[in-house]
C-alpha atoms as a PDB file:
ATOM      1  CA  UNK A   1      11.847 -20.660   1.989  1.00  0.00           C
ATOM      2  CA  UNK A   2      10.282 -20.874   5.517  1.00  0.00           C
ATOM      3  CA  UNK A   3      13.013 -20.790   7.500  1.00  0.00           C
ATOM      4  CA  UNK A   4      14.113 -17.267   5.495  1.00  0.00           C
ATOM      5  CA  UNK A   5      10.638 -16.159   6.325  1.00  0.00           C
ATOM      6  CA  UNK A   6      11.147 -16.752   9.864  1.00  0.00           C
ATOM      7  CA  UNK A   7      14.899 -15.593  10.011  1.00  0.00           C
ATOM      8  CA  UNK A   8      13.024 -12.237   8.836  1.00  0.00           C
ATOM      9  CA  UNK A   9      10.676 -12.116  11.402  1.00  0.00           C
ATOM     10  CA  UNK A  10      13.080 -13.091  13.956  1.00  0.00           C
ATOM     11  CA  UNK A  11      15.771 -10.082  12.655  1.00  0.00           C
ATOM     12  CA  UNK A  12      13.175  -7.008  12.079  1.00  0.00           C
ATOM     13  CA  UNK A  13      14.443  -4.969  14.254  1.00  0.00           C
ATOM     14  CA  UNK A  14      17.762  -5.425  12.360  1.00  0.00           C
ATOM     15  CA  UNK A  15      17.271  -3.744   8.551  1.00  0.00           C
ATOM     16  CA  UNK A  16      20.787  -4.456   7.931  1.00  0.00           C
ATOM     17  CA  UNK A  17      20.454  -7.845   9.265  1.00  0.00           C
ATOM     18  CA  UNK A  18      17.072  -8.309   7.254  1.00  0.00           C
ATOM     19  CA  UNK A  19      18.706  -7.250   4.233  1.00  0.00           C
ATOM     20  CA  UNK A  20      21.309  -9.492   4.340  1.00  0.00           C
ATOM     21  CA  UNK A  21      18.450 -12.614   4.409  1.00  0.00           C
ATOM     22  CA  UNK A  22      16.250 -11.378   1.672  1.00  0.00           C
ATOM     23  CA  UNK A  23      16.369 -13.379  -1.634  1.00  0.00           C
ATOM     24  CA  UNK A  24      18.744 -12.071  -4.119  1.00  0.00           C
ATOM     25  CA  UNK A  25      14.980 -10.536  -6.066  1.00  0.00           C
ATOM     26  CA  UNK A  26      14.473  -8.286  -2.972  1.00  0.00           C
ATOM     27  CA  UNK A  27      18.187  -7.154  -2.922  1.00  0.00           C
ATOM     28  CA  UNK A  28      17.760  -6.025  -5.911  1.00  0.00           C
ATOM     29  CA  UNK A  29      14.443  -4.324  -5.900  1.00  0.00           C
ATOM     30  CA  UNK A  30      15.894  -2.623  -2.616  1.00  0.00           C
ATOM     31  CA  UNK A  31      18.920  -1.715  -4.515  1.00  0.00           C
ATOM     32  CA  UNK A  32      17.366  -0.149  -7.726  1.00  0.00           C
ATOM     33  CA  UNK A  33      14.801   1.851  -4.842  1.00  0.00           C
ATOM     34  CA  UNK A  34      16.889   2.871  -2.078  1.00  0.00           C
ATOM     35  CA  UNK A  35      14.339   5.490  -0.746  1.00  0.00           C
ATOM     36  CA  UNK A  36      11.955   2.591   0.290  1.00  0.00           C
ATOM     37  CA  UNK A  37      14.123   2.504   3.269  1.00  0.00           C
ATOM     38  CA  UNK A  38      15.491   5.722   3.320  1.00  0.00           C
ATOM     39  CA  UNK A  39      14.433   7.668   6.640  1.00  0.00           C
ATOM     40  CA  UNK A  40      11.969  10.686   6.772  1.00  0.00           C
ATOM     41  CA  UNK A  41      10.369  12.775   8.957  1.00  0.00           C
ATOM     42  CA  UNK A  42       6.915  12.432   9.582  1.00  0.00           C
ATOM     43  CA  UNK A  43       4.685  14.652   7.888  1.00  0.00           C
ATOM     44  CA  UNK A  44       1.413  16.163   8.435  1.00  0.00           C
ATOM     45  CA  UNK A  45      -0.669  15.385   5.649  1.00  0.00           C
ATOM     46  CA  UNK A  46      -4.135  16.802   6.712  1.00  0.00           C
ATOM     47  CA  UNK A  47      -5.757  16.840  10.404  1.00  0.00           C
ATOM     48  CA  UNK A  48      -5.282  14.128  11.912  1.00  0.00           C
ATOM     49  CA  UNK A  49      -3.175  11.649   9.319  1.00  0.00           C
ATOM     50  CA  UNK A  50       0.373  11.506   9.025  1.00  0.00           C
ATOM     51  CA  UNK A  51       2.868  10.032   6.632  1.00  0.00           C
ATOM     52  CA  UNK A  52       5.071   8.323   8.770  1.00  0.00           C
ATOM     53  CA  UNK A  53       7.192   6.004   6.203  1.00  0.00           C
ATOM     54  CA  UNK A  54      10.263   5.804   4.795  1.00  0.00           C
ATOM     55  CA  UNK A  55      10.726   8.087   2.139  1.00  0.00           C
ATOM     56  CA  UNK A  56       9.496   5.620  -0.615  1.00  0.00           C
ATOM     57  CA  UNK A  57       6.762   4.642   0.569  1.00  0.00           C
ATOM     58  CA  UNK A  58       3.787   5.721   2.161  1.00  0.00           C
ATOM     59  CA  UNK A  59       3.300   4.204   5.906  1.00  0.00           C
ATOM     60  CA  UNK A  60      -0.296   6.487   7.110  1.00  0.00           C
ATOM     61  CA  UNK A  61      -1.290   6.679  10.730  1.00  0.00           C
ATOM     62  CA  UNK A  62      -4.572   8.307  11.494  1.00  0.00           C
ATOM     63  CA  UNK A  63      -4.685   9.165  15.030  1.00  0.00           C
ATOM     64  CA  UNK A  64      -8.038   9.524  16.964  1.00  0.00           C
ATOM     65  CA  UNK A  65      -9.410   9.228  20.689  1.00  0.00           C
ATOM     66  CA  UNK A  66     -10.550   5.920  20.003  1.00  0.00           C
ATOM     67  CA  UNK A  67      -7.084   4.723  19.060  1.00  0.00           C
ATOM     68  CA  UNK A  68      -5.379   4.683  16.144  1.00  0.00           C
ATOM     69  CA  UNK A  69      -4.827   3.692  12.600  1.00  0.00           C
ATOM     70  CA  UNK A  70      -1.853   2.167  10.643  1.00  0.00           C
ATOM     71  CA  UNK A  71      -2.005   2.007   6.938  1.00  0.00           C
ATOM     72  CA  UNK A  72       0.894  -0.644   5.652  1.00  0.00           C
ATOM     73  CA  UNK A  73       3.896  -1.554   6.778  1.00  0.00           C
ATOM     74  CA  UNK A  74       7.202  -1.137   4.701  1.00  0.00           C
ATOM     75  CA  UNK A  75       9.620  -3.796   3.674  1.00  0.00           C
ATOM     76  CA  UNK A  76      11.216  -5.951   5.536  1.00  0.00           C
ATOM     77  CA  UNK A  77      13.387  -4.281   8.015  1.00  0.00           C
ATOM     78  CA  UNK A  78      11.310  -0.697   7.726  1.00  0.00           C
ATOM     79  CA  UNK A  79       9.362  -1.187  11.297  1.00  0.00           C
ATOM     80  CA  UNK A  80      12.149   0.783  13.110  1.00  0.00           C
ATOM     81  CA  UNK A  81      12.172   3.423  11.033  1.00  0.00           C
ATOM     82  CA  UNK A  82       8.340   3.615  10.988  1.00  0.00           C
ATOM     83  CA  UNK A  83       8.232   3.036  14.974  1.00  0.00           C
ATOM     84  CA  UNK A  84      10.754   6.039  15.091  1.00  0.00           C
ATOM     85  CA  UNK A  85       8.635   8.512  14.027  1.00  0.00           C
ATOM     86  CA  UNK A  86       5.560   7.540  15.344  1.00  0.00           C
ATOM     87  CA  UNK A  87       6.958   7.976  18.828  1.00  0.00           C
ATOM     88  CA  UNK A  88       8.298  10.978  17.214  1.00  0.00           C
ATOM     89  CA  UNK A  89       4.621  12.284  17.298  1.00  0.00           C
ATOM     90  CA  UNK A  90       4.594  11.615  20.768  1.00  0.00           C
ATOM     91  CA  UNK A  91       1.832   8.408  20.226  1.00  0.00           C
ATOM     92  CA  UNK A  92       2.426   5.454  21.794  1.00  0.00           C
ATOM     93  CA  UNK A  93       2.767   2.189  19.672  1.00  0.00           C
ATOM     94  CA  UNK A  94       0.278   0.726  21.998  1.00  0.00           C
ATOM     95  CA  UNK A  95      -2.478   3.373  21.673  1.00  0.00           C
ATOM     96  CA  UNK A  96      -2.281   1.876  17.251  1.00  0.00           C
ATOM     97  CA  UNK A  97      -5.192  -0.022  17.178  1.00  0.00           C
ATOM     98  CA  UNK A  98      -5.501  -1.625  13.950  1.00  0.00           C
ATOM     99  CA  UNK A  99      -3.332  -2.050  11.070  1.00  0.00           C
ATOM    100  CA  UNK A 100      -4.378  -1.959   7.593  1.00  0.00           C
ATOM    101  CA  UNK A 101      -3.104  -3.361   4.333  1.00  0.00           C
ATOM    102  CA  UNK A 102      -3.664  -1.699   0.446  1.00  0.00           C
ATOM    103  CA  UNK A 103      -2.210  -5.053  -0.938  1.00  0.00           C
ATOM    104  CA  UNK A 104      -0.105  -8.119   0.092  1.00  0.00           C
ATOM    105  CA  UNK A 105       3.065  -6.926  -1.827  1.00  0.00           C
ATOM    106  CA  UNK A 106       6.792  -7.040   0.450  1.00  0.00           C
ATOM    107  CA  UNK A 107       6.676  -3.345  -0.111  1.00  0.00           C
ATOM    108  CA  UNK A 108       3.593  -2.358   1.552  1.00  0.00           C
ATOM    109  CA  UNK A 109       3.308  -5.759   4.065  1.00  0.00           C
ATOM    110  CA  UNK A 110       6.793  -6.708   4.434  1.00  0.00           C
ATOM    111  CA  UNK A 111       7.159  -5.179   7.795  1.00  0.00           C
ATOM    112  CA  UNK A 112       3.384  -5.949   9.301  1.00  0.00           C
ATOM    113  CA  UNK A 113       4.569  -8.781  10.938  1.00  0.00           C
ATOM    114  CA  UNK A 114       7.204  -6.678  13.138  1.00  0.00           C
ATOM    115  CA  UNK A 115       4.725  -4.053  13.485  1.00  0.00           C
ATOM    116  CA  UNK A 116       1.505  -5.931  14.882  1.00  0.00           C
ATOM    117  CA  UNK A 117       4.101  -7.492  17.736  1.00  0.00           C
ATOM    118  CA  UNK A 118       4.776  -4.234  18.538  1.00  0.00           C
ATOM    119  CA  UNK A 119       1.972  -2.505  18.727  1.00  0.00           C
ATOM    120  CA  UNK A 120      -0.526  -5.410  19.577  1.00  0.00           C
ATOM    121  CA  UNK A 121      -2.571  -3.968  16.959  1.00  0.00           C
ATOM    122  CA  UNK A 122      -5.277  -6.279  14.820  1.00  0.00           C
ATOM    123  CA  UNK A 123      -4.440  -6.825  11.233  1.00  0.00           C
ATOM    124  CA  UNK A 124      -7.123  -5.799   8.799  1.00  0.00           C
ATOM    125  CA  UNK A 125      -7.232  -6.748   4.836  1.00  0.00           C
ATOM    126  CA  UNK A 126      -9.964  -7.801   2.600  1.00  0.00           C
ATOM    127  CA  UNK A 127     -10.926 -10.876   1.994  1.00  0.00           C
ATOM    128  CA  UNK A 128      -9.156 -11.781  -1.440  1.00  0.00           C
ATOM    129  CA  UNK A 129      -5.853 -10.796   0.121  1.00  0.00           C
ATOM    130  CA  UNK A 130      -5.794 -12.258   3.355  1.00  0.00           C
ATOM    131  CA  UNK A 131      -4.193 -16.094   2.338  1.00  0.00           C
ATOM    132  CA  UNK A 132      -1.674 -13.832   0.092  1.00  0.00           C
ATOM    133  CA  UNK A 133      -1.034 -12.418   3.548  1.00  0.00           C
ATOM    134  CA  UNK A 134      -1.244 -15.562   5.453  1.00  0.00           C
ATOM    135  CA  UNK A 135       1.148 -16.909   3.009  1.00  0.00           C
ATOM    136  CA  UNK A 136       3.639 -14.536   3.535  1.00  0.00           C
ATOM    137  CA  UNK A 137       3.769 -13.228   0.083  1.00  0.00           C
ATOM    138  CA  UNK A 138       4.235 -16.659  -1.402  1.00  0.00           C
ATOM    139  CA  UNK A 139       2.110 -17.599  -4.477  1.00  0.00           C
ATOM    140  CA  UNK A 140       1.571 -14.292  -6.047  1.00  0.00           C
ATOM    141  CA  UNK A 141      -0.073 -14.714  -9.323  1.00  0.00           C
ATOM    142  CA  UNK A 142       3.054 -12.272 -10.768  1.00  0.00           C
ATOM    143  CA  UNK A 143       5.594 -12.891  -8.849  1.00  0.00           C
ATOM    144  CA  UNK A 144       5.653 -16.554  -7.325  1.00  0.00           C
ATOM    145  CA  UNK A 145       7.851 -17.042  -4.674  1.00  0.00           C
ATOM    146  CA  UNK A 146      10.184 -13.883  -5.698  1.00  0.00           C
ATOM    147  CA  UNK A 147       9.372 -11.555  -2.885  1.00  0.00           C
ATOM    148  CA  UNK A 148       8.735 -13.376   0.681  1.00  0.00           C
ATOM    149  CA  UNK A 149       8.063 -11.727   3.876  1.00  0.00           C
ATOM    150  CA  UNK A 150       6.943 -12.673   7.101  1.00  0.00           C
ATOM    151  CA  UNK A 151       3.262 -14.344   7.254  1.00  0.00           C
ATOM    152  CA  UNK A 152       0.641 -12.378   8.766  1.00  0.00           C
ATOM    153  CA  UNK A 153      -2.807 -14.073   9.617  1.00  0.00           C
ATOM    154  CA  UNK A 154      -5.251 -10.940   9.597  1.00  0.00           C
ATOM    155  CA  UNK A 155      -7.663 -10.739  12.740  1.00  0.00           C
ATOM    156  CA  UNK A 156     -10.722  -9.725  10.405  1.00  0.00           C
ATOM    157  CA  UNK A 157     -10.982  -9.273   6.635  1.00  0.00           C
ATOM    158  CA  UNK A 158     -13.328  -6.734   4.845  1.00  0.00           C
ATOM    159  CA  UNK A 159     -15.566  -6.789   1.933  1.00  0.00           C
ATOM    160  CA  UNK A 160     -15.913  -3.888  -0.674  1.00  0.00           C
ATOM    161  CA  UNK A 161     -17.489  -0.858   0.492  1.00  0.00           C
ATOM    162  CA  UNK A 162     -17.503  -2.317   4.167  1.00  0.00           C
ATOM    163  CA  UNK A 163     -17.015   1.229   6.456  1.00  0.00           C
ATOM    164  CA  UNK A 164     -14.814   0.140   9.784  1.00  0.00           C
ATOM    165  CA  UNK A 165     -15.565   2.422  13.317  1.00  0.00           C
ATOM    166  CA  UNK A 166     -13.232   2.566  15.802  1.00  0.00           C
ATOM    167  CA  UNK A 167     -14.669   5.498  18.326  1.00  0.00           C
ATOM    168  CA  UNK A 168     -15.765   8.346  15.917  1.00  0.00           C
ATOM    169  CA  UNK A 169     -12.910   6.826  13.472  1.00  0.00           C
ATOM    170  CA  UNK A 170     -14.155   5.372   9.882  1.00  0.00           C
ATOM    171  CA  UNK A 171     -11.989   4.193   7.127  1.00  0.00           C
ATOM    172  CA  UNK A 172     -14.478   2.721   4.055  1.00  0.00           C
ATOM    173  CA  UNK A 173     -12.923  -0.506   2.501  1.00  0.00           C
ATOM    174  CA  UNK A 174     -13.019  -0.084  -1.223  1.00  0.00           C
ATOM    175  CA  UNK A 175     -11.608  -3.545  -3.194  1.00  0.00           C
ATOM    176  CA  UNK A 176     -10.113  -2.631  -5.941  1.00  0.00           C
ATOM    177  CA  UNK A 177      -8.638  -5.802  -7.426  1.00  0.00           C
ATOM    178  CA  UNK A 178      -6.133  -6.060 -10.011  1.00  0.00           C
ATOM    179  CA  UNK A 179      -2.912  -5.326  -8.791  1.00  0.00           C
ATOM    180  CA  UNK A 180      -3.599  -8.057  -6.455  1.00  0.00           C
ATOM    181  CA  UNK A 181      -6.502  -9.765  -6.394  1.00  0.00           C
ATOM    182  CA  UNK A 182      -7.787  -7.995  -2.977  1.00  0.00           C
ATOM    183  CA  UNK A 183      -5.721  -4.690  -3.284  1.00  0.00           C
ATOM    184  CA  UNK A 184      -7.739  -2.197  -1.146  1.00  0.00           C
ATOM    185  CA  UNK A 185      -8.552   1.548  -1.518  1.00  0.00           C
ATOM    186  CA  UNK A 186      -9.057   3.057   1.962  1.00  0.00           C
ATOM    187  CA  UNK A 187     -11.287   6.678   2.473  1.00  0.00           C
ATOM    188  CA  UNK A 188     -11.935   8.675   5.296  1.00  0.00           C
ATOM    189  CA  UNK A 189     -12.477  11.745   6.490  1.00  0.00           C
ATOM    190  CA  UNK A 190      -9.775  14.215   7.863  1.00  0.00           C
ATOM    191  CA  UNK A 191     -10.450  17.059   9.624  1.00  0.00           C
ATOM    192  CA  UNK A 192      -7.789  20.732  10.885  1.00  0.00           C
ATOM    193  CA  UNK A 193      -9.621  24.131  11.950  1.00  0.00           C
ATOM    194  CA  UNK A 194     -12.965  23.014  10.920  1.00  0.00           C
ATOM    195  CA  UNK A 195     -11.921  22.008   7.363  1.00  0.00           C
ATOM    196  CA  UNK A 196     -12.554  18.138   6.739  1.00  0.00           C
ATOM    197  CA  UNK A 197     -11.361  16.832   3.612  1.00  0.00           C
ATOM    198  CA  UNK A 198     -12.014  13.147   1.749  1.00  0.00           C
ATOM    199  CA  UNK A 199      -8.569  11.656   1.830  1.00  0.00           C
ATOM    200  CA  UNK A 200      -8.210   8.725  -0.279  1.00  0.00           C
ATOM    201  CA  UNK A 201      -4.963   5.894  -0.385  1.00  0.00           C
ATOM    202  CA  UNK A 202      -5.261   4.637  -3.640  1.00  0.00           C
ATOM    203  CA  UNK A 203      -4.687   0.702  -3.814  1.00  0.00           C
ATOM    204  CA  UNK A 204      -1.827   0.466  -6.770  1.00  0.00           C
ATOM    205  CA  UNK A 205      -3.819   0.143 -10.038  1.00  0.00           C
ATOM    206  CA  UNK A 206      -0.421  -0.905 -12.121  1.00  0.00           C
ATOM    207  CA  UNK A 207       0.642  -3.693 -13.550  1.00  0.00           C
ATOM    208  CA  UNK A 208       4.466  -4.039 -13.408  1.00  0.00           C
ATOM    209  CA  UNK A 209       5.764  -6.465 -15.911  1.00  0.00           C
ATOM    210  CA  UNK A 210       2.088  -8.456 -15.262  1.00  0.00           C
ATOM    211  CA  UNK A 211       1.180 -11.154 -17.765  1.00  0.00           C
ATOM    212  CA  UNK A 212      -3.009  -9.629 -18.479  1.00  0.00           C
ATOM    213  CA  UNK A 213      -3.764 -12.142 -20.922  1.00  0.00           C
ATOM    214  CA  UNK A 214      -3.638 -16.531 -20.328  1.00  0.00           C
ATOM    215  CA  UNK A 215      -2.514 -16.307 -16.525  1.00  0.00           C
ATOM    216  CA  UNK A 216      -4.327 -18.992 -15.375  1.00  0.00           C
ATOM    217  CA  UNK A 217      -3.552 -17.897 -11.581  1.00  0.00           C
ATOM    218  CA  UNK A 218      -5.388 -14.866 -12.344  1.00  0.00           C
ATOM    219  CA  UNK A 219      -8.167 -15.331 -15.089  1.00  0.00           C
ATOM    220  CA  UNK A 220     -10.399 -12.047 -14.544  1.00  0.00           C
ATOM    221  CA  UNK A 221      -6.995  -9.848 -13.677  1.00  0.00           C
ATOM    222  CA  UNK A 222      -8.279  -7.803 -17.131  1.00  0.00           C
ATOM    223  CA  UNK A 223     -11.715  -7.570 -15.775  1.00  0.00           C
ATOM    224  CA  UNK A 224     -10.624  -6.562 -12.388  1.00  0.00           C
ATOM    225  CA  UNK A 225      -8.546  -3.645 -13.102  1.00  0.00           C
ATOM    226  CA  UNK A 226     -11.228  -2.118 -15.258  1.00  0.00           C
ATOM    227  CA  UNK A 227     -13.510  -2.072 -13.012  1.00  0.00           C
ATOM    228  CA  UNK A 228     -10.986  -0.648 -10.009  1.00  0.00           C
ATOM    229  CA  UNK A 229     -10.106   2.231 -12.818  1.00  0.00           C
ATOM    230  CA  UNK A 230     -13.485   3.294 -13.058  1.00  0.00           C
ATOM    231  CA  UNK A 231     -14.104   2.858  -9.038  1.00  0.00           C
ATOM    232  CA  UNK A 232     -11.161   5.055  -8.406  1.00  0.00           C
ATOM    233  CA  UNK A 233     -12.140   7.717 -11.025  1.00  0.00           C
ATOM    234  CA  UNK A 234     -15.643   8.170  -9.005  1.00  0.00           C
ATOM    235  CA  UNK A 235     -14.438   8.622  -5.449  1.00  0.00           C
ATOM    236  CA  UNK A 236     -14.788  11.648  -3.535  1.00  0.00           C
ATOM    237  CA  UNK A 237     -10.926  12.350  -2.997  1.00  0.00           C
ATOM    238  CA  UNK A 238      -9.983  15.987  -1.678  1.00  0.00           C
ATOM    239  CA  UNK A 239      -5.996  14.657  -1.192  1.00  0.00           C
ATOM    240  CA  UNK A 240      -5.445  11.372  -3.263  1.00  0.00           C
ATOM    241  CA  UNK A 241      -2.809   9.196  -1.514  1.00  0.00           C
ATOM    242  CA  UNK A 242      -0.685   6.410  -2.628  1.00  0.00           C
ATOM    243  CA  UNK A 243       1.032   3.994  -1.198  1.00  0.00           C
ATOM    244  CA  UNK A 244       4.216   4.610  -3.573  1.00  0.00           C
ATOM    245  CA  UNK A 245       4.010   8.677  -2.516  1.00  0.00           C
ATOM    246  CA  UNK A 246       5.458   9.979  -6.174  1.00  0.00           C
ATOM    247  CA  UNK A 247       2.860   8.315  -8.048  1.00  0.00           C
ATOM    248  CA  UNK A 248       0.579  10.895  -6.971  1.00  0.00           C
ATOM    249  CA  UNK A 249       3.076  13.780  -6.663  1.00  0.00           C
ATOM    250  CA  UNK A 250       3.200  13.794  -2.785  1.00  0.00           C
ATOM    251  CA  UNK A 251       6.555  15.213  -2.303  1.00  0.00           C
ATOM    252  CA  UNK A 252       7.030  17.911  -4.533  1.00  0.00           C
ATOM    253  CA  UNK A 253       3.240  18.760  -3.536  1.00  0.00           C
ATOM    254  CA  UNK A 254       4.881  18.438   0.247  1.00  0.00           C
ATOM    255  CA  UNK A 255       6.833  21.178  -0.991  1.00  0.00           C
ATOM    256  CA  UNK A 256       4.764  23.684  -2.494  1.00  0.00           C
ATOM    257  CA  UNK A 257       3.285  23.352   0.841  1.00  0.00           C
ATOM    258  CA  UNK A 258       5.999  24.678   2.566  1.00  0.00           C
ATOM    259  CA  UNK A 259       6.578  27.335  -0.116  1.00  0.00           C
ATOM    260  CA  UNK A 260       3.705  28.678   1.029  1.00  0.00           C
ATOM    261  CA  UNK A 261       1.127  27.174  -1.130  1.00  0.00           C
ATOM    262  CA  UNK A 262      -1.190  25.743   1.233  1.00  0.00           C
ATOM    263  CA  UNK A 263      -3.667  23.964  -0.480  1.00  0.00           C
ATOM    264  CA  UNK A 264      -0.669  21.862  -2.518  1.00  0.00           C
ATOM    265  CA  UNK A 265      -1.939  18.335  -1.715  1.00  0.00           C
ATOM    266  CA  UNK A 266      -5.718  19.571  -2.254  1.00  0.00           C
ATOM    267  CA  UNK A 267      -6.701  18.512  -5.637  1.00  0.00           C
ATOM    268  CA  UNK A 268     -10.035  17.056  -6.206  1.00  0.00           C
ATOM    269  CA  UNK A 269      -9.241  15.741  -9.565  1.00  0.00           C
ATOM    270  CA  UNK A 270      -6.165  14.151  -8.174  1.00  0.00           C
ATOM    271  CA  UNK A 271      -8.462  10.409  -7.846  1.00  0.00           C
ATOM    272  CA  UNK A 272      -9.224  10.434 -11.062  1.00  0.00           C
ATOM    273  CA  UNK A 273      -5.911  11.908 -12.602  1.00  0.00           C
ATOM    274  CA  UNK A 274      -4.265   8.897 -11.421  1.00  0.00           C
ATOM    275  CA  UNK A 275      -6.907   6.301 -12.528  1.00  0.00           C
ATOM    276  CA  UNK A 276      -7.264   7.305 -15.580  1.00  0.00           C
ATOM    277  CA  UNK A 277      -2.667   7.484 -16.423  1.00  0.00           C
ATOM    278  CA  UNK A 278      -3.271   3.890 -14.785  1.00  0.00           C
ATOM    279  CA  UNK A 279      -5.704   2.721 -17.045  1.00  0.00           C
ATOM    280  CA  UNK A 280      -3.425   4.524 -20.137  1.00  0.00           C
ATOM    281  CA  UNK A 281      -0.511   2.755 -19.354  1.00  0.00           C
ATOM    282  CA  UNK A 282      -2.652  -0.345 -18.381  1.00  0.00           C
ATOM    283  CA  UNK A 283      -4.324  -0.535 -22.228  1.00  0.00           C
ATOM    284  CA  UNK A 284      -0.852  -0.120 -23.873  1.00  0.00           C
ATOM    285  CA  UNK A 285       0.532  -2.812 -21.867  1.00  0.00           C
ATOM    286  CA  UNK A 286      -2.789  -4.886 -22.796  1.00  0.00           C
ATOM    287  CA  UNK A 287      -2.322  -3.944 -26.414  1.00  0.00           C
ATOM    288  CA  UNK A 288       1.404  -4.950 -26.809  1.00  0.00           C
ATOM    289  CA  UNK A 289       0.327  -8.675 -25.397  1.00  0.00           C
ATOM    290  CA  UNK A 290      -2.481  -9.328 -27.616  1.00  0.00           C
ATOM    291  CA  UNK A 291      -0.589  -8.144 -30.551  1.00  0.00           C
ATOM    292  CA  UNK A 292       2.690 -10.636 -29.767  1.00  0.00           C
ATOM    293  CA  UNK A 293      -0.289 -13.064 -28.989  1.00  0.00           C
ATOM    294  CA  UNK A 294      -1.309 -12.472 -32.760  1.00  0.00           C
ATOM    295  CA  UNK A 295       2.061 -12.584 -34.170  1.00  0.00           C
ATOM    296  CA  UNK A 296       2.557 -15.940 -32.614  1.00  0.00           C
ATOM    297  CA  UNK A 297      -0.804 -17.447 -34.118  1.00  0.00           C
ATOM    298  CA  UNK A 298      -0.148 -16.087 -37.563  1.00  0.00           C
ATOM    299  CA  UNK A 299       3.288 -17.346 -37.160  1.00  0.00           C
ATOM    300  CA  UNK A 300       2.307 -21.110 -35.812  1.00  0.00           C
END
């Protein structure tokens, strides 16, 4: 698996060419979600942050005098794309500072790698996610060795509620474990004509096909989301980001923007909206285990 991890690396500024060496579980995942690499223009969300992803998924710079601010990376093959528009905005990959992580998943980290050679930037993730970094993806408590990407060793790690400066810049590190066992909430402050807003990207609170109950690579994973529901819910959030956009109804918000509705992204129940459809779908998924766990005991 290391040399694949490498031939990654080595090929990120080839997405074809990176596509070709993912594992057949990436293919696929690429293949049922084609806009996670489908180009986009970079969009204004409020101030001074931009979405500057692929289509899919949310890639955030936050640009400031002090330098600048990346917020994940894509999958494997994304940096390009990403790259594009930044220089797009007229910012130089150089002047990007740090780079940021909501969770060691391929689809959020898989293109961090390509992206701190390019920019020079540090690499900054909390503590519980860093050797899921480091590791390159390998060893997930879900997933095992199903979705690889190149290794990153992060230049500093965070704790919870740990506020970052970089000039007048600060981001608050909010661990909200669960989805992975470090998966970070970032806040900060945006600000246009005098209006400054809490913007929030929400670290992923689902559980995909997750085994909740008798993983014994993740013990507390049922303790750990409940408490990251109830964090989430409590946040000061103006414009609640995510780093998959439609979980949080970015685009068609996007839109009513342009219709004319300008206060479309502003909703300051938006933090909580999503916590709490998390922590619905979270409790049936829950239920349905302990109830086959049940039938199986009754049945043995």
């Amino acid at each position: 698996m290391r040399p694949l991890i490498t031939a990654m690396l080595a090929l990120g500024l080839c997405a074809p060419c990176a596509f070709a060496q993912m594992p057949a579980t990436e293919r696929a995942t690429l293949a049922k979600w084609p806009s996670w690499t489908a180009p986009q223009k970079p969009v204004r969300v409020h101030g001074n942050t931009w979405f500057v992803g692929p289509r899919g998924l949310s890639v955030l710079l936050i640009t400031a005098p002090g330098g600048n601010v990346l917020i994940d990376g894509g999958v494997p093959g994304d940096a390009p794309l990403i790259e594009a528009n930044i220089r797009s905005l007229g910012v130089d990959l150089h002047d990007i500072k740090w780079i940021l992580n909501t969770h060691a998943h391929f689809d959020h980290a898989g293109d961090i790698a390509r992206l701190a050679h390019d920019t020079g930037a540090q690499v900054i993730v909390s503590a519980a996610d860093a050797p899921l970094l480091a590791r390159g993806g390998l060893g997930d408590p879900q997933y095992g060795d199903d979705f690889p990407f190149a290794p990153v060793v992060a230049s500093r790690t965070v704790r919870d509620g740990e506020t970052l400066h970089l000039g007048d810049l600060q981001l608050t590190a909010h661990v909200t474990p669960g989805h992975t066992k470090g998966n970070t909430t970032w806040t900060w402050t945006s600000c246009e004509d005098q209006r400054c807003l809490h913007l929030v990207d929400i670290g992923s609170l689902s559980a995909p096909d997750y085994q909740l109950l008798g993983n014994a690579r993740y013990p507390d994973i049922v303790a750990d989301f409940e408490h990251s529901f109830a964090l989430v819910a409590a946040l000061p959030c103006d414009i609640a980001l995510n780093p998959h956009p439609e979980a949080v109804d970015f685009w068609a918000r996007v839109d009513r923007r342009g219709q004319g509705h300008a206060d479309a992204l502003v909703d300051t129940a938006g933090c909580r909206r999503y916590a709490q459809a998390a922590q619905k779908s979270f409790e049936a998924q829950l239920a349905k285990e302990r109830a086959t766990a049940a039938a199986k005991a009754a049945g043995s």
